[in-house]
C-alpha atoms as a PDB file:
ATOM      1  CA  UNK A   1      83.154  88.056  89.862  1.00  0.00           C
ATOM      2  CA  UNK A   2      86.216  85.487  90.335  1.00  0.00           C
ATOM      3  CA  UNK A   3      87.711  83.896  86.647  1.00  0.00           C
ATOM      4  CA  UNK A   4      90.263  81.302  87.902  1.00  0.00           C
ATOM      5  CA  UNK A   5      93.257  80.467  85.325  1.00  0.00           C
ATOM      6  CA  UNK A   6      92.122  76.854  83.464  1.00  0.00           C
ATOM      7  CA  UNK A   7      95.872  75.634  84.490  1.00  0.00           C
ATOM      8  CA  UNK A   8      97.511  72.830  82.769  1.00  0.00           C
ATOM      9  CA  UNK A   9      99.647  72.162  85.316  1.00  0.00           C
ATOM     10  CA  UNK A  10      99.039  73.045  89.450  1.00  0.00           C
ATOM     11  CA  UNK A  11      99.931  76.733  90.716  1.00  0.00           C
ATOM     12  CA  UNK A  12      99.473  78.632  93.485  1.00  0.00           C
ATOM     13  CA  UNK A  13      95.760  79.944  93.871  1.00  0.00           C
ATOM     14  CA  UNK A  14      96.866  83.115  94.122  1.00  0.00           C
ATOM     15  CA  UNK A  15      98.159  82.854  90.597  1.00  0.00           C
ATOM     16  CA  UNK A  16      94.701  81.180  89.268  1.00  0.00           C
ATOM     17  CA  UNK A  17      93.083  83.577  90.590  1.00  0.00           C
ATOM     18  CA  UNK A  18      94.482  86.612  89.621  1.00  0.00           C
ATOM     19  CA  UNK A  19      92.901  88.338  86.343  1.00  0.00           C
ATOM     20  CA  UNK A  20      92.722  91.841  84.899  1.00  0.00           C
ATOM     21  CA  UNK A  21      88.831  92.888  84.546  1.00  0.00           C
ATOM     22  CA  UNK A  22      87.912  96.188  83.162  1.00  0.00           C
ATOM     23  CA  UNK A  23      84.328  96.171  85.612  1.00  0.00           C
ATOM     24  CA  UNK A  24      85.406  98.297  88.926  1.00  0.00           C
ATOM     25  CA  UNK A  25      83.284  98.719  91.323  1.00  0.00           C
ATOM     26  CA  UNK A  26      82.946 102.650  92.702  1.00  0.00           C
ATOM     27  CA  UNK A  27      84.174 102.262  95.771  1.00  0.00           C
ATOM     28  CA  UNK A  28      87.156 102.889  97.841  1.00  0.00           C
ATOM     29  CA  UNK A  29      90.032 101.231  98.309  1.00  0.00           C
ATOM     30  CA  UNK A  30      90.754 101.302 102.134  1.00  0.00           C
ATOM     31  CA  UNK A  31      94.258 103.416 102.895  1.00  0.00           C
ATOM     32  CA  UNK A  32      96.261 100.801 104.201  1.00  0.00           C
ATOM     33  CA  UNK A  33      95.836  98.569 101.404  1.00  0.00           C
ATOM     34  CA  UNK A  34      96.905 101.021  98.636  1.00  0.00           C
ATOM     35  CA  UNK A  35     100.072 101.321 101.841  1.00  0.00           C
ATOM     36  CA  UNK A  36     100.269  97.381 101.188  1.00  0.00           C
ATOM     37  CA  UNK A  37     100.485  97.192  97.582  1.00  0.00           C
ATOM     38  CA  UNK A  38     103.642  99.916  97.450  1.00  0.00           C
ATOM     39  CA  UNK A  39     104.414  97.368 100.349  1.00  0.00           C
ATOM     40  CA  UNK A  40     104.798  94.298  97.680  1.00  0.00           C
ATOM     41  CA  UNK A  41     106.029  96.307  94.839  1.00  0.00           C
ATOM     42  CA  UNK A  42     109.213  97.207  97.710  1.00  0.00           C
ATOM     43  CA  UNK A  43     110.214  94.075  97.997  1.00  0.00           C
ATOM     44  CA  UNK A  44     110.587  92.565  94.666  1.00  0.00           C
ATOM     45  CA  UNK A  45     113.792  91.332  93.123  1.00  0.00           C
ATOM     46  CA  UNK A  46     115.836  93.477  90.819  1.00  0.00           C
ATOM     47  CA  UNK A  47     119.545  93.838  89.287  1.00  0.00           C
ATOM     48  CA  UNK A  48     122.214  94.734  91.667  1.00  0.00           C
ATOM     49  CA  UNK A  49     118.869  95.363  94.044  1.00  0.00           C
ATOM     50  CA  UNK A  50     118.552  98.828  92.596  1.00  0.00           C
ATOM     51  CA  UNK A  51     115.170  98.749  92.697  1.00  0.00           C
ATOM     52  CA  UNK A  52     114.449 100.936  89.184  1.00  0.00           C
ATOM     53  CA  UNK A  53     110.858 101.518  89.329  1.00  0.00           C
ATOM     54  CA  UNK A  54     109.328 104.239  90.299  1.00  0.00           C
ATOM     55  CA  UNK A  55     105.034 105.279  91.516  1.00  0.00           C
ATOM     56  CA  UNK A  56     102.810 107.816  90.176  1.00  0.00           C
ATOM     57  CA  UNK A  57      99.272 107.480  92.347  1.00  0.00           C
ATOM     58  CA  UNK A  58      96.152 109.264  92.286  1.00  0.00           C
ATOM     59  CA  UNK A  59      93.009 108.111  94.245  1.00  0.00           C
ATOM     60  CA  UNK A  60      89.327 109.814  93.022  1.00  0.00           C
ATOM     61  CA  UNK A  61      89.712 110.944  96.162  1.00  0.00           C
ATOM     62  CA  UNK A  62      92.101 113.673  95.166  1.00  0.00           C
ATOM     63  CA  UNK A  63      89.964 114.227  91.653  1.00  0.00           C
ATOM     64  CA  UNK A  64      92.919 116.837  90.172  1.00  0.00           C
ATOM     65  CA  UNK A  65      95.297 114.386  90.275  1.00  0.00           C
ATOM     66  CA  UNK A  66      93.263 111.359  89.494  1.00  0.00           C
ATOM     67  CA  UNK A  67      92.112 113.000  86.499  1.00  0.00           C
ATOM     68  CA  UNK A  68      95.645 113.957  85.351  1.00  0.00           C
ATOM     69  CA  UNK A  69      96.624 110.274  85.293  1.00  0.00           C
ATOM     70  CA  UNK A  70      93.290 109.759  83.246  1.00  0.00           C
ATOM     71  CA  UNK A  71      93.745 111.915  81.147  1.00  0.00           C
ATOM     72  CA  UNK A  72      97.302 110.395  79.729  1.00  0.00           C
ATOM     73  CA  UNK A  73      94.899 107.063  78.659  1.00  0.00           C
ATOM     74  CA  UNK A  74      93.604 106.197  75.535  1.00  0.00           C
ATOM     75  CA  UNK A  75      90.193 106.815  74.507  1.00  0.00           C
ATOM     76  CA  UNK A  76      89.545 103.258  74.870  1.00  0.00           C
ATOM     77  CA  UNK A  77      91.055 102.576  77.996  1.00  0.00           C
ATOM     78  CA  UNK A  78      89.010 105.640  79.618  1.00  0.00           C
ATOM     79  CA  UNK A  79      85.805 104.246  78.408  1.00  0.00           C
ATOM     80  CA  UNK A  80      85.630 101.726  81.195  1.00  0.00           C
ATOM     81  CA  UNK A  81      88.651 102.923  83.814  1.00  0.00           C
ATOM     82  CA  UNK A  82      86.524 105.561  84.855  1.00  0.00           C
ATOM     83  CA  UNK A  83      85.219 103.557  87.866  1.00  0.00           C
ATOM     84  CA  UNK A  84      88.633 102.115  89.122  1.00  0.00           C
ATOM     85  CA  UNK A  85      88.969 104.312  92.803  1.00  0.00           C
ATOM     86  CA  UNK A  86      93.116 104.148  91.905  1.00  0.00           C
ATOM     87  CA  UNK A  87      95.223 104.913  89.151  1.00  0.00           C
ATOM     88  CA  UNK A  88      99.148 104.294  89.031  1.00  0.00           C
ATOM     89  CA  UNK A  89     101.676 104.917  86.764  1.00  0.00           C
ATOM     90  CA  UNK A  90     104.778 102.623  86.753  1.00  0.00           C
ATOM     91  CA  UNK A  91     108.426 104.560  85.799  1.00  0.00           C
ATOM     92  CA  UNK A  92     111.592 102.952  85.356  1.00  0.00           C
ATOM     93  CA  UNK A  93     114.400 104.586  86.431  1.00  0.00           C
ATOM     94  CA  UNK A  94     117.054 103.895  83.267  1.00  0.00           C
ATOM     95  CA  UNK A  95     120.451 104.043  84.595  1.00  0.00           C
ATOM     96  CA  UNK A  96     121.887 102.648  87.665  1.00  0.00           C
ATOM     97  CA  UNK A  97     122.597 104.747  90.532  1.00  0.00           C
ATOM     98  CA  UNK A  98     126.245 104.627  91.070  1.00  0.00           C
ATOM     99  CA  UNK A  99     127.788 104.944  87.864  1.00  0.00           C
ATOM    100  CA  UNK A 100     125.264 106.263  85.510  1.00  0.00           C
ATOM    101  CA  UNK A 101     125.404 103.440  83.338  1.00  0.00           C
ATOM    102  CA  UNK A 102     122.194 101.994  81.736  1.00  0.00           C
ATOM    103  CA  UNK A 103     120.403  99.714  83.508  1.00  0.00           C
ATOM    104  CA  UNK A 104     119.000  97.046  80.418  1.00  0.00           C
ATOM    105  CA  UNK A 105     117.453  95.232  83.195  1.00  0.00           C
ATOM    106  CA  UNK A 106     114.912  98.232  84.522  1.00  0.00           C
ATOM    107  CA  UNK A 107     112.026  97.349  82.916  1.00  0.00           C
ATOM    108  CA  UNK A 108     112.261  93.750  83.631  1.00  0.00           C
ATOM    109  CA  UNK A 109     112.526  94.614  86.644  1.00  0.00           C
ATOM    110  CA  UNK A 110     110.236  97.680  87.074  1.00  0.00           C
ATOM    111  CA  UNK A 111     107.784  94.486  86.086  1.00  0.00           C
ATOM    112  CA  UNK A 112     108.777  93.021  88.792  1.00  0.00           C
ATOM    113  CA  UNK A 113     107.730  94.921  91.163  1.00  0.00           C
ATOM    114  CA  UNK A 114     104.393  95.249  89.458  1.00  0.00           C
ATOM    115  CA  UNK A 115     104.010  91.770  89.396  1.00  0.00           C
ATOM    116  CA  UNK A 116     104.570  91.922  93.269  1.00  0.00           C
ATOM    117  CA  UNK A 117     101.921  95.066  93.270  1.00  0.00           C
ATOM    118  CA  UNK A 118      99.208  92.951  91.299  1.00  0.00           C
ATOM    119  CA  UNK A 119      99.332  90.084  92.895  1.00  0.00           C
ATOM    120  CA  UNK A 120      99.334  91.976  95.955  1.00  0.00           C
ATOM    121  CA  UNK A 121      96.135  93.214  95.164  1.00  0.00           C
ATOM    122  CA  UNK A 122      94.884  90.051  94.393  1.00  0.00           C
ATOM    123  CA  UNK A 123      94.916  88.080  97.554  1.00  0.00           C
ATOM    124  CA  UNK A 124      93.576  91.484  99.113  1.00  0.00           C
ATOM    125  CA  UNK A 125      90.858  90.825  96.853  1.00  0.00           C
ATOM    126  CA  UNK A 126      91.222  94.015  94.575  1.00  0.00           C
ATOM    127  CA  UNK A 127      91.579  93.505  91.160  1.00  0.00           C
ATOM    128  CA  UNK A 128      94.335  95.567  88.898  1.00  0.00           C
ATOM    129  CA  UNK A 129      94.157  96.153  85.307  1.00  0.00           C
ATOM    130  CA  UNK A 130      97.808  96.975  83.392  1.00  0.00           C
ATOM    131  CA  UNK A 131      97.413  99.514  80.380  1.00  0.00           C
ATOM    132  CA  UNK A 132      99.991 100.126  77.622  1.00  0.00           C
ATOM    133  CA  UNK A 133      97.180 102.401  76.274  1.00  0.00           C
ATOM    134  CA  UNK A 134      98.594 105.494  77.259  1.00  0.00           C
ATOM    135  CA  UNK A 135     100.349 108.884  75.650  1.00  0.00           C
ATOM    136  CA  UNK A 136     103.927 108.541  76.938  1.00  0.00           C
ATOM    137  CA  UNK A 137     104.763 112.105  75.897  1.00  0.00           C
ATOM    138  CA  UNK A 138     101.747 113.537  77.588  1.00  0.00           C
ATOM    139  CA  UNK A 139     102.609 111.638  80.707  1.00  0.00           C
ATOM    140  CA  UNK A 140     105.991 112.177  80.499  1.00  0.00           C
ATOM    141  CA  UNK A 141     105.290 116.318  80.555  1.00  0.00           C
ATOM    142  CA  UNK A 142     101.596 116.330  82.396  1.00  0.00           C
ATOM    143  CA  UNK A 143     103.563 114.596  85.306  1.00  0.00           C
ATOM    144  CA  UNK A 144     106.499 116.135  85.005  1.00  0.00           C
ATOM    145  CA  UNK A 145     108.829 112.776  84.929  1.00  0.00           C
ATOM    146  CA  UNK A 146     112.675 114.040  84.005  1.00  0.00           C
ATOM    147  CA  UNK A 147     115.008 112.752  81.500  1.00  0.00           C
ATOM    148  CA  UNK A 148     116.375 109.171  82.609  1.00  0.00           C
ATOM    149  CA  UNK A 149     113.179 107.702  83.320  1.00  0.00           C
ATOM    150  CA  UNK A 150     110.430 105.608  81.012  1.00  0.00           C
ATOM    151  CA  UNK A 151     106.904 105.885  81.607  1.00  0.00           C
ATOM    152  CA  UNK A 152     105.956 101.999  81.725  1.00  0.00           C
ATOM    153  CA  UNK A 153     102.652 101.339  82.051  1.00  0.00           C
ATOM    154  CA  UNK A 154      99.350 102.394  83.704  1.00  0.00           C
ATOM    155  CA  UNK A 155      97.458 100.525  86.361  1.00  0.00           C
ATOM    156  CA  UNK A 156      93.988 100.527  87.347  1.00  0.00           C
ATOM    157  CA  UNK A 157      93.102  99.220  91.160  1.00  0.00           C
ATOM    158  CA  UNK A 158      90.099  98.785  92.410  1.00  0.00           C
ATOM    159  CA  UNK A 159      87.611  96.133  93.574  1.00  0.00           C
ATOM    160  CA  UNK A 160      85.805  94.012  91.082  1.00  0.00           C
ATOM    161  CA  UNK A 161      82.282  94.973  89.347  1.00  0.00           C
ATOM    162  CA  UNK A 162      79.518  94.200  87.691  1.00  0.00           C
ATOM    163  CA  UNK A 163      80.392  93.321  83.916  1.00  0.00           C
ATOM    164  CA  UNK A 164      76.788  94.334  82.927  1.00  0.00           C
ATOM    165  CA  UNK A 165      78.576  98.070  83.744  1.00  0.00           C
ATOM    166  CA  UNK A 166      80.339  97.405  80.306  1.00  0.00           C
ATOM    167  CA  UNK A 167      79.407  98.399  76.866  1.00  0.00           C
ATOM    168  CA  UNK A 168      78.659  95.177  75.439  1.00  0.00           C
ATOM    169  CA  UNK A 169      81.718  94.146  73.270  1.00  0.00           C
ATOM    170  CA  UNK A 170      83.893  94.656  76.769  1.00  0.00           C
ATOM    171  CA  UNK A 171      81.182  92.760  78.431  1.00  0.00           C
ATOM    172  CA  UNK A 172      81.781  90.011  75.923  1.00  0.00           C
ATOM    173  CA  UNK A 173      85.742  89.916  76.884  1.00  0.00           C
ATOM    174  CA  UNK A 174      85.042  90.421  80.902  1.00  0.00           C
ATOM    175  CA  UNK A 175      82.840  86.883  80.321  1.00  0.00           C
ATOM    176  CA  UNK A 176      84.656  85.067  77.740  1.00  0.00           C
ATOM    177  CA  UNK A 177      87.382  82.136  78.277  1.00  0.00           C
ATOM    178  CA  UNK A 178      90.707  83.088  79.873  1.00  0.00           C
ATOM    179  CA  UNK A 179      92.919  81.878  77.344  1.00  0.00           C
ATOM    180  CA  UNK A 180      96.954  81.484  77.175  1.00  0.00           C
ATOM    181  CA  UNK A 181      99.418  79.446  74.989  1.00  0.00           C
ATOM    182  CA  UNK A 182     100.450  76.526  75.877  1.00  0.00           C
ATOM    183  CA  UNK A 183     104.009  76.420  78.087  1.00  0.00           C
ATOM    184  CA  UNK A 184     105.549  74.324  75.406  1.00  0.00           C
ATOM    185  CA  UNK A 185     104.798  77.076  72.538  1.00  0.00           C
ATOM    186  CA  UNK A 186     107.794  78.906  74.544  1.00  0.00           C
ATOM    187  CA  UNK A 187     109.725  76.944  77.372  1.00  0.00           C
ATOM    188  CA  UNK A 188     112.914  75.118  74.924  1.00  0.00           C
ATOM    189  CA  UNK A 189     115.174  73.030  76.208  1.00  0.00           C
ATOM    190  CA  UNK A 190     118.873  72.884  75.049  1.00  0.00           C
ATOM    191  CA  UNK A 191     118.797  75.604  72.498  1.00  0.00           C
ATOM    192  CA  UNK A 192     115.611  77.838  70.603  1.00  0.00           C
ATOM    193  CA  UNK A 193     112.376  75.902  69.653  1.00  0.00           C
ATOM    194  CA  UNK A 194     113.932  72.686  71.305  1.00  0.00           C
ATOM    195  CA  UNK A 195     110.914  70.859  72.868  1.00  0.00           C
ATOM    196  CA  UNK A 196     111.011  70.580  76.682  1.00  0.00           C
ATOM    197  CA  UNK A 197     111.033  67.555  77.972  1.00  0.00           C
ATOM    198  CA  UNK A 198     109.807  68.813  81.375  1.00  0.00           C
ATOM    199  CA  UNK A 199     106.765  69.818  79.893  1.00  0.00           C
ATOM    200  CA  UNK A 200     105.498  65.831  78.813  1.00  0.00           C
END
């Protein structure tokens, strides 16, 4: 199932395209694209190019630790994420290398490189799911991440499904509208709630 961005203005297909299902279909992913994704993430942009963020991976191939990144979700998250072949959980690494200091810029960043991941995924025609439903605490110890870094987010990887897979309200969401504010509710121009004029 593709669900292209309605865009107000042109993008890049890739962007249109690009959308976070919660139908996976149970299959695979082939080795050297889960390689390609971590490939993407690499080389995204980040502060002083300290590259913050940080990969915890499980495949259903390896159930014990696929299951131990499952298990950190929310009920409702693990209602449908079931099927998704790959899990991931994105750490930021809060302090910067060299001096210790903190690093207000690693989760922007850390975003970053999802962003890369994601999209990624997308013209490799995999779809990817982000999750803030998650127990950070139960991550934090289940995976055993120390002191200095932030659990961020989970991420579900797989190749798109059948929405009729879906209880029905999620069924409902997988085939409604994609919907987003308009880029004038938030690009300003000159100083806070300024109207753009790039945007007329």
């Amino acid at each position: 199932m593709e669900k292209r961005a309605p865009v107000q203005f042109p993008i890049h297909d890739l962007l249109a395209r690009r959308w976070s299902p919660r139908a996976f279909a149970e299959r695979p992913i082939e080795a050297d694209k889960v390689r390609s994704l971590f490939e993407a993430a690499r080389w995204a942009p980040s502060s002083n190019n300290e590259q913050p963020w940080r990969f915890i991976v499980a495949s259903r191939d390896d159930e014990p630790q696929w299951n131990r990144l499952l298990a950190c979700l929310l009920e409702g998250n693990r209602k449908w994420v079931f099927r998704a072949p790959v899990l991931i959980l994105s750490v930021a690494s809060l302090k910067f290398a060299d001096d210790l200091k903190p690093n207000r810029h690693a989760m922007h960043d850390t975003g970053m490189a999802v962003e890369n991941l994601v999209l990624q995924a997308a013209a490799l025609g995999l779809v990817a799911h982000q999750m803030a439903g998650f127990d950070v605490e139960k991550a934090r110890a289940d995976l055993k991440i120390p002191d200095g870094y932030e659990p961020v987010a989970m991420i579900a990887i797989g190749y798109p499904g059948d929405p009729n897979i879906l209880p029905d309200r999620l069924k409902q969401r997988e085939l409604g509208p994609r919907e987003r504010n308009k880029a004038s509710a938030f690009v300003f121009s000159g100083e806070w709630g300024q109207s753009s004029p790039f945007l007329s």
